[in-house]
C-alpha atoms as a PDB file:
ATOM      1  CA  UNK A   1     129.326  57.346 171.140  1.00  0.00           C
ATOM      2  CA  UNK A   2     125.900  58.847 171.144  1.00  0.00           C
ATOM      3  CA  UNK A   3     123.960  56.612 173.630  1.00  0.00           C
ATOM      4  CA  UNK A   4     120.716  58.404 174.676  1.00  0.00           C
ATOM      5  CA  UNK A   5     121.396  61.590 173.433  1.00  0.00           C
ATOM      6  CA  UNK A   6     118.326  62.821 171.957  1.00  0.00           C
ATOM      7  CA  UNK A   7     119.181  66.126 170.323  1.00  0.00           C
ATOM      8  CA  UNK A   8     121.225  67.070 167.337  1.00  0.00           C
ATOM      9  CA  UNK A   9     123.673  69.585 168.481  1.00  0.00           C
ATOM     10  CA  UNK A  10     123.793  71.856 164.623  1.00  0.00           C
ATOM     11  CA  UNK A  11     127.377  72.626 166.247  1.00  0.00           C
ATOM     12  CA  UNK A  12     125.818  75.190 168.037  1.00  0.00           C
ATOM     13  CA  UNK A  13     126.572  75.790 172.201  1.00  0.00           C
ATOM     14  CA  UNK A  14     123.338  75.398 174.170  1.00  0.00           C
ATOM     15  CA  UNK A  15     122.028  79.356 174.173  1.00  0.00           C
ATOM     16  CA  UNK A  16     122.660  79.609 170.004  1.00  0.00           C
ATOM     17  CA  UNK A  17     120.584  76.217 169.529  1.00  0.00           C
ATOM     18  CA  UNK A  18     117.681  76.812 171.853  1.00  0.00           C
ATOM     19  CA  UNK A  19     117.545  80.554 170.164  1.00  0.00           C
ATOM     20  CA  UNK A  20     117.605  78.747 166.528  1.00  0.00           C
ATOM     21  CA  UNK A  21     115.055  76.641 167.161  1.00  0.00           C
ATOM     22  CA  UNK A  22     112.563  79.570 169.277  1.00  0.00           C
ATOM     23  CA  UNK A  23     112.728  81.551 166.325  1.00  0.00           C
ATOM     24  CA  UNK A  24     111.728  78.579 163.817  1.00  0.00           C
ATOM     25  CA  UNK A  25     109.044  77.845 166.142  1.00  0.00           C
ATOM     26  CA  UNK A  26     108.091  81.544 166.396  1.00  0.00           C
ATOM     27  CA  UNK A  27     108.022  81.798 162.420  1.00  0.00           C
ATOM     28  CA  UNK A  28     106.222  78.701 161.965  1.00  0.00           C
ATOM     29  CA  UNK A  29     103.376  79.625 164.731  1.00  0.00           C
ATOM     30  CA  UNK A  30     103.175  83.540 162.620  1.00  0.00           C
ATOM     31  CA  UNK A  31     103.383  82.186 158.930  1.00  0.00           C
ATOM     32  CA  UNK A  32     101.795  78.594 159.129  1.00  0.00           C
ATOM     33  CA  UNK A  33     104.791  77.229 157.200  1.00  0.00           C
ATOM     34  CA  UNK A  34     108.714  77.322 156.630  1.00  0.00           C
ATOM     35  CA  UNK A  35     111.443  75.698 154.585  1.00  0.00           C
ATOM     36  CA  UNK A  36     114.376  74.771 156.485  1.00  0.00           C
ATOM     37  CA  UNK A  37     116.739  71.826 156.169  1.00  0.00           C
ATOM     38  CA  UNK A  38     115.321  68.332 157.174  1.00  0.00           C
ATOM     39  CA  UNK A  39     116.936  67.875 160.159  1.00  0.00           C
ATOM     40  CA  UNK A  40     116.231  71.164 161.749  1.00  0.00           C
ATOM     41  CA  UNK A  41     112.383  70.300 160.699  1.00  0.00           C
ATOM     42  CA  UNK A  42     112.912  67.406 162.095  1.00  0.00           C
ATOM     43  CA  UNK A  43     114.225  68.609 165.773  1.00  0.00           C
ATOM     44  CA  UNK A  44     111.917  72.000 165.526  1.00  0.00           C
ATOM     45  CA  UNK A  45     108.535  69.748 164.990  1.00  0.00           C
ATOM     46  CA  UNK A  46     109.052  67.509 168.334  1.00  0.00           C
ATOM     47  CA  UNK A  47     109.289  70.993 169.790  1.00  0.00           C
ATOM     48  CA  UNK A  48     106.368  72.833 167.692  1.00  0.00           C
ATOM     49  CA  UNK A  49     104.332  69.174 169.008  1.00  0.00           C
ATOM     50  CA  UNK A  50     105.042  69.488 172.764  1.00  0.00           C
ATOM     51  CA  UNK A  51     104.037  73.240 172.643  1.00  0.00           C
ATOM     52  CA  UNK A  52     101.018  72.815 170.903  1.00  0.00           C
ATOM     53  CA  UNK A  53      99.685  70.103 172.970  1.00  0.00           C
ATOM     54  CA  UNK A  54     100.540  72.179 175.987  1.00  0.00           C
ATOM     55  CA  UNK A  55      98.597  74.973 174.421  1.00  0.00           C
ATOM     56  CA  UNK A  56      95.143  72.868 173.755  1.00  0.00           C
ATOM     57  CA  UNK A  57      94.724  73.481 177.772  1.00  0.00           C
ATOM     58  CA  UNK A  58      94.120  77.489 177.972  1.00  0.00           C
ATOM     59  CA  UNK A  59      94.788  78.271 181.604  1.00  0.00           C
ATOM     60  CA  UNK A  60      97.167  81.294 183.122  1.00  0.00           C
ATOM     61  CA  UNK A  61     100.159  78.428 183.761  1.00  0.00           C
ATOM     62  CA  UNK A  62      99.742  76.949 179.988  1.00  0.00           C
ATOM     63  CA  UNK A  63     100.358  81.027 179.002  1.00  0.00           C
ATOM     64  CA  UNK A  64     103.237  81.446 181.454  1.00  0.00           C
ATOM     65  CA  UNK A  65     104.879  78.515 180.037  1.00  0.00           C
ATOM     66  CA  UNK A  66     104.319  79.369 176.749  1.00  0.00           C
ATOM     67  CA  UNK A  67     105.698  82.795 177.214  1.00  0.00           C
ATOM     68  CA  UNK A  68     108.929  81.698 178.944  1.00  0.00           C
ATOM     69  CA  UNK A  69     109.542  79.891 175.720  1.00  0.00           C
ATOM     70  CA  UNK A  70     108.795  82.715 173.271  1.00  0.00           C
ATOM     71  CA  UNK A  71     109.163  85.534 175.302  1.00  0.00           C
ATOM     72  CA  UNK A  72     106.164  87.877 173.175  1.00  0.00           C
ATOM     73  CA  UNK A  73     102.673  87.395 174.226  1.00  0.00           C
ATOM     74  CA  UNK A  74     101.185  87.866 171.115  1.00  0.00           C
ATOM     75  CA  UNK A  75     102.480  84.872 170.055  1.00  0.00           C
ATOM     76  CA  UNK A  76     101.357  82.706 172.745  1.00  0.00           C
ATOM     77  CA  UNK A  77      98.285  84.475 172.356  1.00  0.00           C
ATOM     78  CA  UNK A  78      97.758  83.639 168.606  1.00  0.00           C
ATOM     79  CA  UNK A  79      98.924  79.625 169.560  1.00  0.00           C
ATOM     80  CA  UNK A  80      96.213  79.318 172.518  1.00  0.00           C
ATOM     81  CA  UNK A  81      93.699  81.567 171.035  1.00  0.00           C
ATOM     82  CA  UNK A  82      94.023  80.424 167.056  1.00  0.00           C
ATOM     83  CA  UNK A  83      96.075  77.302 166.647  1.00  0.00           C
ATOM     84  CA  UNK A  84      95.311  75.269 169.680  1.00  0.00           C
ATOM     85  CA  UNK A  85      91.558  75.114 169.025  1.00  0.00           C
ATOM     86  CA  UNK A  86      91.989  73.321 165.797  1.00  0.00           C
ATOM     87  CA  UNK A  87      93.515  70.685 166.934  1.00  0.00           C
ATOM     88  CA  UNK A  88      90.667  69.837 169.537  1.00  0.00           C
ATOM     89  CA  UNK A  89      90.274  66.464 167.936  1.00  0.00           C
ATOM     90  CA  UNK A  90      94.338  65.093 167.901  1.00  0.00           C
ATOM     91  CA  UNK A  91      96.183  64.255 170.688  1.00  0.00           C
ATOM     92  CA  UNK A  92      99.601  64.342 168.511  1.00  0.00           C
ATOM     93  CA  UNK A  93     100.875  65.453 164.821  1.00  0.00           C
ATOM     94  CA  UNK A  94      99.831  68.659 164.261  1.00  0.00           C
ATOM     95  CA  UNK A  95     102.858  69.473 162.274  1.00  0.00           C
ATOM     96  CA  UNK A  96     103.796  67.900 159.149  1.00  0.00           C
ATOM     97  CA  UNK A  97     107.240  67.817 157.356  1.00  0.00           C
ATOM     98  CA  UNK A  98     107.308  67.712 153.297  1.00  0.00           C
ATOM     99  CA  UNK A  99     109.989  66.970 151.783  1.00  0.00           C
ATOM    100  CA  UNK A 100     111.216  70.055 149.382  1.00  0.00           C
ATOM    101  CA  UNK A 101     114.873  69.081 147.400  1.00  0.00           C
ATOM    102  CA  UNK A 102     117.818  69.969 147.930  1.00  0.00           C
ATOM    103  CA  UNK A 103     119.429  73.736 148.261  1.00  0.00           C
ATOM    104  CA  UNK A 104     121.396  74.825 145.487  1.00  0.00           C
ATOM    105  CA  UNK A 105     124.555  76.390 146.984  1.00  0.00           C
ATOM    106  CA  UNK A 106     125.704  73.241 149.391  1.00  0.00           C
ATOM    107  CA  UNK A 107     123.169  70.090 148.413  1.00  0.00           C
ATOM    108  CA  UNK A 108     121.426  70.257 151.694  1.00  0.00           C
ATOM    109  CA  UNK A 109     117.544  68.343 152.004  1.00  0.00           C
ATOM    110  CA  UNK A 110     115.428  71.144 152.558  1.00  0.00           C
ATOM    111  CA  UNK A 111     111.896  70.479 154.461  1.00  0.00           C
ATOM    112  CA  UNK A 112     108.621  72.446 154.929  1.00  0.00           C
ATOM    113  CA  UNK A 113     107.374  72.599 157.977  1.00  0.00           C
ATOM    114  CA  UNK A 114     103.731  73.458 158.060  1.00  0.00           C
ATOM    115  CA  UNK A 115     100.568  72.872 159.898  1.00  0.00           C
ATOM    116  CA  UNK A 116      98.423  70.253 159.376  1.00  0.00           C
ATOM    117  CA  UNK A 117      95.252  72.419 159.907  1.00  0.00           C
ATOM    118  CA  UNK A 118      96.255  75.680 159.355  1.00  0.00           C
ATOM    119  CA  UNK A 119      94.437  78.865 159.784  1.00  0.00           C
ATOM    120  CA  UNK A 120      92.700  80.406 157.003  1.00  0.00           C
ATOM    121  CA  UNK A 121      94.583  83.816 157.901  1.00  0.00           C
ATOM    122  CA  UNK A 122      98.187  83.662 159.007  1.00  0.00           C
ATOM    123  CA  UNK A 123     100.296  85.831 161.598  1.00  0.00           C
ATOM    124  CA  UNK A 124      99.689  86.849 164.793  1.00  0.00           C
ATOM    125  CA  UNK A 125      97.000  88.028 166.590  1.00  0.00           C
ATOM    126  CA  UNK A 126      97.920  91.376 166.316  1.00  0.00           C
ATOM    127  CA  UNK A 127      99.328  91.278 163.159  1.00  0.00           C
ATOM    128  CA  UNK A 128      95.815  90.319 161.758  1.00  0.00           C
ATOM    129  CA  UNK A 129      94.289  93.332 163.661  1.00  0.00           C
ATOM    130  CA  UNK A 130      97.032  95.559 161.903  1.00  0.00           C
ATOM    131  CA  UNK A 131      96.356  94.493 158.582  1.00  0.00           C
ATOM    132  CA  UNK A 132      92.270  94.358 158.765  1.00  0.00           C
ATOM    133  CA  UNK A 133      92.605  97.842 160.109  1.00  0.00           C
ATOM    134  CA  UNK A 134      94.681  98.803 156.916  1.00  0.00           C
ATOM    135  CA  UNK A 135      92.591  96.615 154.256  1.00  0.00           C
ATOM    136  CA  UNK A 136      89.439  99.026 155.803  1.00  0.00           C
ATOM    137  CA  UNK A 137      91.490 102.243 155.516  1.00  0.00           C
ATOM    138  CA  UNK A 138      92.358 101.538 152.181  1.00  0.00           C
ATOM    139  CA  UNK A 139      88.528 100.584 151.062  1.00  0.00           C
ATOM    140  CA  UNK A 140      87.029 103.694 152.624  1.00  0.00           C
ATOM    141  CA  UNK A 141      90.338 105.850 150.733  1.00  0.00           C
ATOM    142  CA  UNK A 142      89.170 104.333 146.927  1.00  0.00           C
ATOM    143  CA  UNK A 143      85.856 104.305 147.974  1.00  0.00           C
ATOM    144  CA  UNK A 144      86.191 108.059 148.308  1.00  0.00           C
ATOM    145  CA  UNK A 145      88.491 108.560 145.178  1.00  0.00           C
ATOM    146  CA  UNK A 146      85.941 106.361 142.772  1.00  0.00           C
ATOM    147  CA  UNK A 147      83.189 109.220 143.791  1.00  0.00           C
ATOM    148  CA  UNK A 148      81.802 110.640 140.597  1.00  0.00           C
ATOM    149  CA  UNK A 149      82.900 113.716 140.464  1.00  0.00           C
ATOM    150  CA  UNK A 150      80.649 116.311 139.081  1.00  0.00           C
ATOM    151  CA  UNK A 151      81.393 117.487 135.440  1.00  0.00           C
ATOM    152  CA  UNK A 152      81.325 121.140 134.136  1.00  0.00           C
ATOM    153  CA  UNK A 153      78.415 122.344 131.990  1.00  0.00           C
ATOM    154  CA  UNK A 154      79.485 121.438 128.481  1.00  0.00           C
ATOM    155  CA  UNK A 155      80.401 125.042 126.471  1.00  0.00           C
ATOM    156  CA  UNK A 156      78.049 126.097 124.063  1.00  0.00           C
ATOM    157  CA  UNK A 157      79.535 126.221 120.261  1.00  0.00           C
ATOM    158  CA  UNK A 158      79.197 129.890 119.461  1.00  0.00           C
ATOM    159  CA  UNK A 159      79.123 130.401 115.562  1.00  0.00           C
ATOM    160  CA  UNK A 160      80.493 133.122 114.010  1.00  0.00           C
ATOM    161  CA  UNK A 161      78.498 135.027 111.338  1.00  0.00           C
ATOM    162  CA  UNK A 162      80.350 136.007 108.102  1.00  0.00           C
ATOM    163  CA  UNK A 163      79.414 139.011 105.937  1.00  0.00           C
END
């Protein structure tokens, strides 16, 4: 019998399911979108909902909370700071769950998992910071190797006089 029970268990104990479904939370929040199977979609989008609603109110206990789910505050940082704000206008829905196919190797329905307004640049916070601060390195580096470089005084043809 499964009256009132909510959750799909993945035959996983408690600790192994709520870690499976932090991380696909965690990957969805840094990448904007995943493939999984359908019901893990499914059971990781009522929890990717809850958080993000709880995330639309930034205040120190809406953080705390946060972080005792993730456990990495720049995470929770990118959700209230990034994801959060564009969804000023829903209440509810902020993920939605496309239907892929099926995986080769067993026949499982595979789902993508993606925001409904996602960022224009994904990952973290931090992440971003990281890779703006590399895509400037790298400009100023080929900026400096497309320099002209100066040229050497073209030789004179010296012509030899025959007798």
């Amino acid at each position: 019998m499964r009256h009132r029970s909510s959750i799909t268990k993945f035959s996983r104990d408690t600790k192994s399911r709520k870690a499976l479904f932090k991380s696909l939370v965690r990957a969805l929040v840094e990448q904007g979108k995943i493939v999984t199977t359908e019901a893990k979609a499914k059971e990781a989008k009522r929890i990717a909902d809850k958080l993000i609603g709880k995330a639309k109110n930034d205040s120190t206990a809406t953080r705390r909370v946060l972080h005792r789910f993730f456990g990495v505050r720049d995470v929770v940082n990118t959700m209230v700071d990034r994801i959060a704000p564009q969804f000023s206008d829903r209440n509810s829905g902020f993920i939605r769950i496309t239907k892929v196919g099926v995986r080769r190797g067993d026949n499982v329905p595979m789902a993508e998992l993606s925001l409904v307004n996602a960022p224009e640049t994904v990952g973290t916070l931090k992440n971003v910071a990281k890779a703006q601060a590399k895509k400037a390195e790298a400009v100023k580096t080929e900026t400096v190797k497309k320099a002209p470089a100066k040229k050497a005084p073209a030789k004179k043809a010296v012509k030899k006089e025959t007798k």
